[in-house]
Protein backbone atom coordinates (compact mmCIF):
# COMPACT_ATOMS: atom_id res chain seq x y z
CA UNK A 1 -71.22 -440.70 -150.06
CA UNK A 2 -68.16 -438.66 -149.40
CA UNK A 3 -68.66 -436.99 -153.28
CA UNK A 4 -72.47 -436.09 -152.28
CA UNK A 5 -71.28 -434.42 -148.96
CA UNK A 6 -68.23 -432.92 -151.57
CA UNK A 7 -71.21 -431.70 -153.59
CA UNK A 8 -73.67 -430.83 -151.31
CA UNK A 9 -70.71 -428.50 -149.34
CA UNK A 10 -69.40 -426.25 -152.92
CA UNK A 11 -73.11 -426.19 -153.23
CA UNK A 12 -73.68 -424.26 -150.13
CA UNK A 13 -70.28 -422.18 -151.02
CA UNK A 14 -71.88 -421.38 -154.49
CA UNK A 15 -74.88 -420.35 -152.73
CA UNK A 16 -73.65 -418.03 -150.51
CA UNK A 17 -70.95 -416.69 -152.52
CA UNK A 18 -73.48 -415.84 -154.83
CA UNK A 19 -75.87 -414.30 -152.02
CA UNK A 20 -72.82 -412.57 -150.77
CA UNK A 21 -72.45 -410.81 -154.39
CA UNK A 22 -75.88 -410.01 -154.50
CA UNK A 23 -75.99 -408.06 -151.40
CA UNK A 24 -72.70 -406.09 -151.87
CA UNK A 25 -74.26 -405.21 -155.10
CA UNK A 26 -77.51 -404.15 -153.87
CA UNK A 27 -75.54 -402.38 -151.21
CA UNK A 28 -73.04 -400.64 -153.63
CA UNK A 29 -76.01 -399.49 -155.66
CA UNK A 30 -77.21 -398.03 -152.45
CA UNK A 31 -74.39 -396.15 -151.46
CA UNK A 32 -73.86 -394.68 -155.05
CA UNK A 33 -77.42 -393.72 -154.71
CA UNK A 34 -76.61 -391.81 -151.56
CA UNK A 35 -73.25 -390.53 -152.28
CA UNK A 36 -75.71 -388.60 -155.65
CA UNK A 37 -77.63 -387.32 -153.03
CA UNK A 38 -75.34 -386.32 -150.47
CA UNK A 39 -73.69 -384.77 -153.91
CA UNK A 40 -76.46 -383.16 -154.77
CA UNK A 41 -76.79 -381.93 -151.13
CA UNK A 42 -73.87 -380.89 -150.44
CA UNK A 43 -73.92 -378.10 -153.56
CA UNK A 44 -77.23 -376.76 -152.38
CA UNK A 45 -75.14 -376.18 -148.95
CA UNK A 46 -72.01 -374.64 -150.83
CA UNK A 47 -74.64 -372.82 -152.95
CA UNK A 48 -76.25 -371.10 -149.35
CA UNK A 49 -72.62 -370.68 -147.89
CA UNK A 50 -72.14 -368.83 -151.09
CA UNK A 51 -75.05 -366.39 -150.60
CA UNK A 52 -74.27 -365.64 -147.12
CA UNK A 53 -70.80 -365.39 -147.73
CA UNK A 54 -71.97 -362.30 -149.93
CA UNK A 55 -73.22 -360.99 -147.05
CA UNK A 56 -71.42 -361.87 -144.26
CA UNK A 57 -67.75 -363.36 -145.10
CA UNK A 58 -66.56 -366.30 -142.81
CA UNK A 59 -64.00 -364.41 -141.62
CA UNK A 60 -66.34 -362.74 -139.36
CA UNK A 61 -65.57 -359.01 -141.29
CA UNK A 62 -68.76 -357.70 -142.84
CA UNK A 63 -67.86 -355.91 -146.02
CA UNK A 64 -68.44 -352.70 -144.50
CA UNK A 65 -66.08 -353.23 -141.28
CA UNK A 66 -63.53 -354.59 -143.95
CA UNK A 67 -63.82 -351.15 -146.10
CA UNK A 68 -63.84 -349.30 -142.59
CA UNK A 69 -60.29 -350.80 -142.09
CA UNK A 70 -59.10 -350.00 -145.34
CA UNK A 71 -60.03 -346.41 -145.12
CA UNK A 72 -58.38 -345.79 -141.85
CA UNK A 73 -55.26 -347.27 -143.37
CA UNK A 74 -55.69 -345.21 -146.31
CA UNK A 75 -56.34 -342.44 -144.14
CA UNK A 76 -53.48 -343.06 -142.13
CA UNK A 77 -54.60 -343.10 -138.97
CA UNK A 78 -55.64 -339.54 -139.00
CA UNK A 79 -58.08 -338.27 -136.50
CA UNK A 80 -60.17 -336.50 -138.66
CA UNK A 81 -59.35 -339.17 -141.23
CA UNK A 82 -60.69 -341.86 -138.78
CA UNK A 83 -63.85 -340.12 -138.23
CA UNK A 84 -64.91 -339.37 -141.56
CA UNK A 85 -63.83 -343.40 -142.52
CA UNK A 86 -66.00 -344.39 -139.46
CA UNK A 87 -69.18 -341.39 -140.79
CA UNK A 88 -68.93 -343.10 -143.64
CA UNK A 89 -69.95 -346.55 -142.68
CA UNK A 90 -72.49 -345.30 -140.32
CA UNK A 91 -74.11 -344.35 -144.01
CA UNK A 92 -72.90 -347.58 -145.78
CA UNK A 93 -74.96 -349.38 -142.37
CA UNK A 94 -78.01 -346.97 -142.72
CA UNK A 95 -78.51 -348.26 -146.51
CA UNK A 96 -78.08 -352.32 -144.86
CA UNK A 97 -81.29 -351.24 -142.99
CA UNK A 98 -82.78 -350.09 -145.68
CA UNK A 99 -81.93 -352.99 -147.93
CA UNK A 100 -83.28 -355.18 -145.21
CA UNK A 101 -86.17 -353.56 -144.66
CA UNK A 102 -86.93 -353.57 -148.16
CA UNK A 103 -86.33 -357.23 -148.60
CA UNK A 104 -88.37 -358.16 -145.40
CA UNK A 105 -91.44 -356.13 -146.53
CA UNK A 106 -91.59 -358.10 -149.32
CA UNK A 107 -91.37 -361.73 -147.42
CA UNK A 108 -93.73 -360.68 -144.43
CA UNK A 109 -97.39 -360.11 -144.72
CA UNK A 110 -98.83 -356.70 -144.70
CA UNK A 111 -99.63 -356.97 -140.77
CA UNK A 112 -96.51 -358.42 -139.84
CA UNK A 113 -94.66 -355.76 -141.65
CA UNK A 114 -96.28 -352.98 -140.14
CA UNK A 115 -95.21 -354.13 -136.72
CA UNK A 116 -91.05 -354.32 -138.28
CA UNK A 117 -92.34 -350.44 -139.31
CA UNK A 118 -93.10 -349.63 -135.52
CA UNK A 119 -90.12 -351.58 -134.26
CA UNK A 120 -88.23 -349.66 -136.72
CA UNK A 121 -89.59 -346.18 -135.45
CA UNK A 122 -88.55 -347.13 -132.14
CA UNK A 123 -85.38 -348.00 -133.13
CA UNK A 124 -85.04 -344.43 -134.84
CA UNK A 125 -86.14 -343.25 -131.38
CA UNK A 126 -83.81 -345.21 -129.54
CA UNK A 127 -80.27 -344.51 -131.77
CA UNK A 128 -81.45 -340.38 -131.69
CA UNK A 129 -81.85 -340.95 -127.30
CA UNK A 130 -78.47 -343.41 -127.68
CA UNK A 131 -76.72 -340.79 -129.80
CA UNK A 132 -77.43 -338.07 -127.28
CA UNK A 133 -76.19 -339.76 -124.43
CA UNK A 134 -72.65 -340.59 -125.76
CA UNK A 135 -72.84 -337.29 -127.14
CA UNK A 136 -73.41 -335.57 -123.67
CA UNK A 137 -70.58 -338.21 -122.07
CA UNK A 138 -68.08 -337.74 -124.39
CA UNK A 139 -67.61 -334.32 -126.01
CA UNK A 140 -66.68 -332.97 -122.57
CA UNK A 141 -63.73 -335.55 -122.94
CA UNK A 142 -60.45 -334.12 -123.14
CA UNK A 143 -58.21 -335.81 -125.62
CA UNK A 144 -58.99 -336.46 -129.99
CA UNK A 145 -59.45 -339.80 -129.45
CA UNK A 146 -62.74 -339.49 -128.03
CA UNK A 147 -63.91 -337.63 -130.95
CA UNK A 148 -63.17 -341.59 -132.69
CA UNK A 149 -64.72 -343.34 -129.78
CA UNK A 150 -68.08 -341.03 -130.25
CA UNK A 151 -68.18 -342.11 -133.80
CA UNK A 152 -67.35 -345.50 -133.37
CA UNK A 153 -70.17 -346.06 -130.65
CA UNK A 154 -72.66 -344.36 -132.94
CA UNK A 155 -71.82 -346.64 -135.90
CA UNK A 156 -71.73 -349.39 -133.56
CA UNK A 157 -75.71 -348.64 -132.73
CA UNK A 158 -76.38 -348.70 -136.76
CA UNK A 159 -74.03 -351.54 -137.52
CA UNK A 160 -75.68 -353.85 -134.77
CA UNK A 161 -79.53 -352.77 -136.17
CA UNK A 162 -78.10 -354.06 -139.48
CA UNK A 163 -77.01 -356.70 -138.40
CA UNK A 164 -79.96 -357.86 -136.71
CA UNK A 165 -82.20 -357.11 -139.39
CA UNK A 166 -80.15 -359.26 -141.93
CA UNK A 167 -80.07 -361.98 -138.81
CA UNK A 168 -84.10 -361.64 -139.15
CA UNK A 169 -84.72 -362.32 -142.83
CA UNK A 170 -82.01 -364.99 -142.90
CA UNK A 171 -83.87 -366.80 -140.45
CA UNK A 172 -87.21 -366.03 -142.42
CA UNK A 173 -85.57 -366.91 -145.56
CA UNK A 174 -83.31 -370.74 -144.26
C-alpha cells in the first residue's frame, strides 16, 4: 500500500513538474515574442526621434538658434556683428516657413490649405504691425544694445511662426 501511495505521489510530482515546464515554455516563447516586438518597436521610435532630431535637437537649440550663437561668437560680440548674425536668421526662419508651408500644402486638402494661406496672410499682417511697434519703441532708445534687442524681437516673431508651423505638420504627420 505504502509503494502505491510512493507511486501515486512521484506521479503527481511528474505531472506537475512536467505542467510546470510546459507553461514556462509557453511563457518564454511569449516573452521572446514580445521582446521582437517591443524590438521592433522600439526602432520605429528611435527611427522618429531621429527625424525630429533633424529638426529640432533634444537639446532644445534649433539648428538655426545654434548657428545664431556661433556667429555672434564668431562675430565677437560686435554690435553690428550681432545684428547682422541675428538678420541673418530672421532669413534662415523665413525659409522654415516656407519649407513648412510647402510641406503642409502637400498633406492638407485643397480647402484646408487655403485657410493655412489666409492664416498665413494674417500672419504677414501681423509681424509688418509687430515690427512697427518695436520699431517705434525702441529706436528712440538711447544705448547700441537696443539696436540687438530690436532685432532679436523681430526674429523672435519669425522664429516662433516657424516654429509653430513645424509644431502643425508634426502633429499632422505623428
Amino acid at each position: 500500500m505504502k509503494n502505491k501511495i510512493l507511486i501515486s505521489v512521484l506521479i503527481i510530482l511528474i505531472l506537475f513538474l512536467c505542467f510546470s515546464t510546459y507553461i514556462v515554455l509557453k511563457q518564454n516563447k511569449q516573452l521572446k515574442s514580445l521582446e521582437i516586438q517591443l524590438s521592433e518597436r522600439e526602432r520605429i521610435i528611435e527611427g522618429l526621434k531621429e527625424e525630429k532630431n533633424n529638426i529640432m535637437p533634444e537639446a532644445g537649440i534649433h539648428p538655426i538658434e545654434k548657428a545664431v550663437q556661433n556667429c555672434i561668437k564668431k562675430e565677437d560680440y560686435t554690435t553690428a556683428g550681432m545684428s547682422k548674425c541675428v538678420e541673418d536668421s530672421i532669413n534662415d526662419w523665413n525659409k522654415e516657413i516656407d519649407k513648412y508651408l510647402s510641406l503642409l500644402k502637400d498633406i492638407l486638402p485643397e480647402e484646408k490649405y487655403k485657410l493655412l494661406q489666409i492664416s498665413q496672410e494674417k500672419w504677414e499682417e501681423y509681424k509688418n504691425a509687430q515690427w512697427q511697434l518695436l520699431e517705434a519703441g525702441l529706436t528712440e532708445k538711447d544705448g547700441t544694445m537696443y539696436i540687438n534687442i530690436l532685432s532679436g524681437d523681430k526674429a523672435d516673431v519669425v522664429e516662433k511662426r516657424a516654429k509653430d508651423l513645424s509644431g502643425f505638420y508634426f502633429e499632422l504627420t505623428d
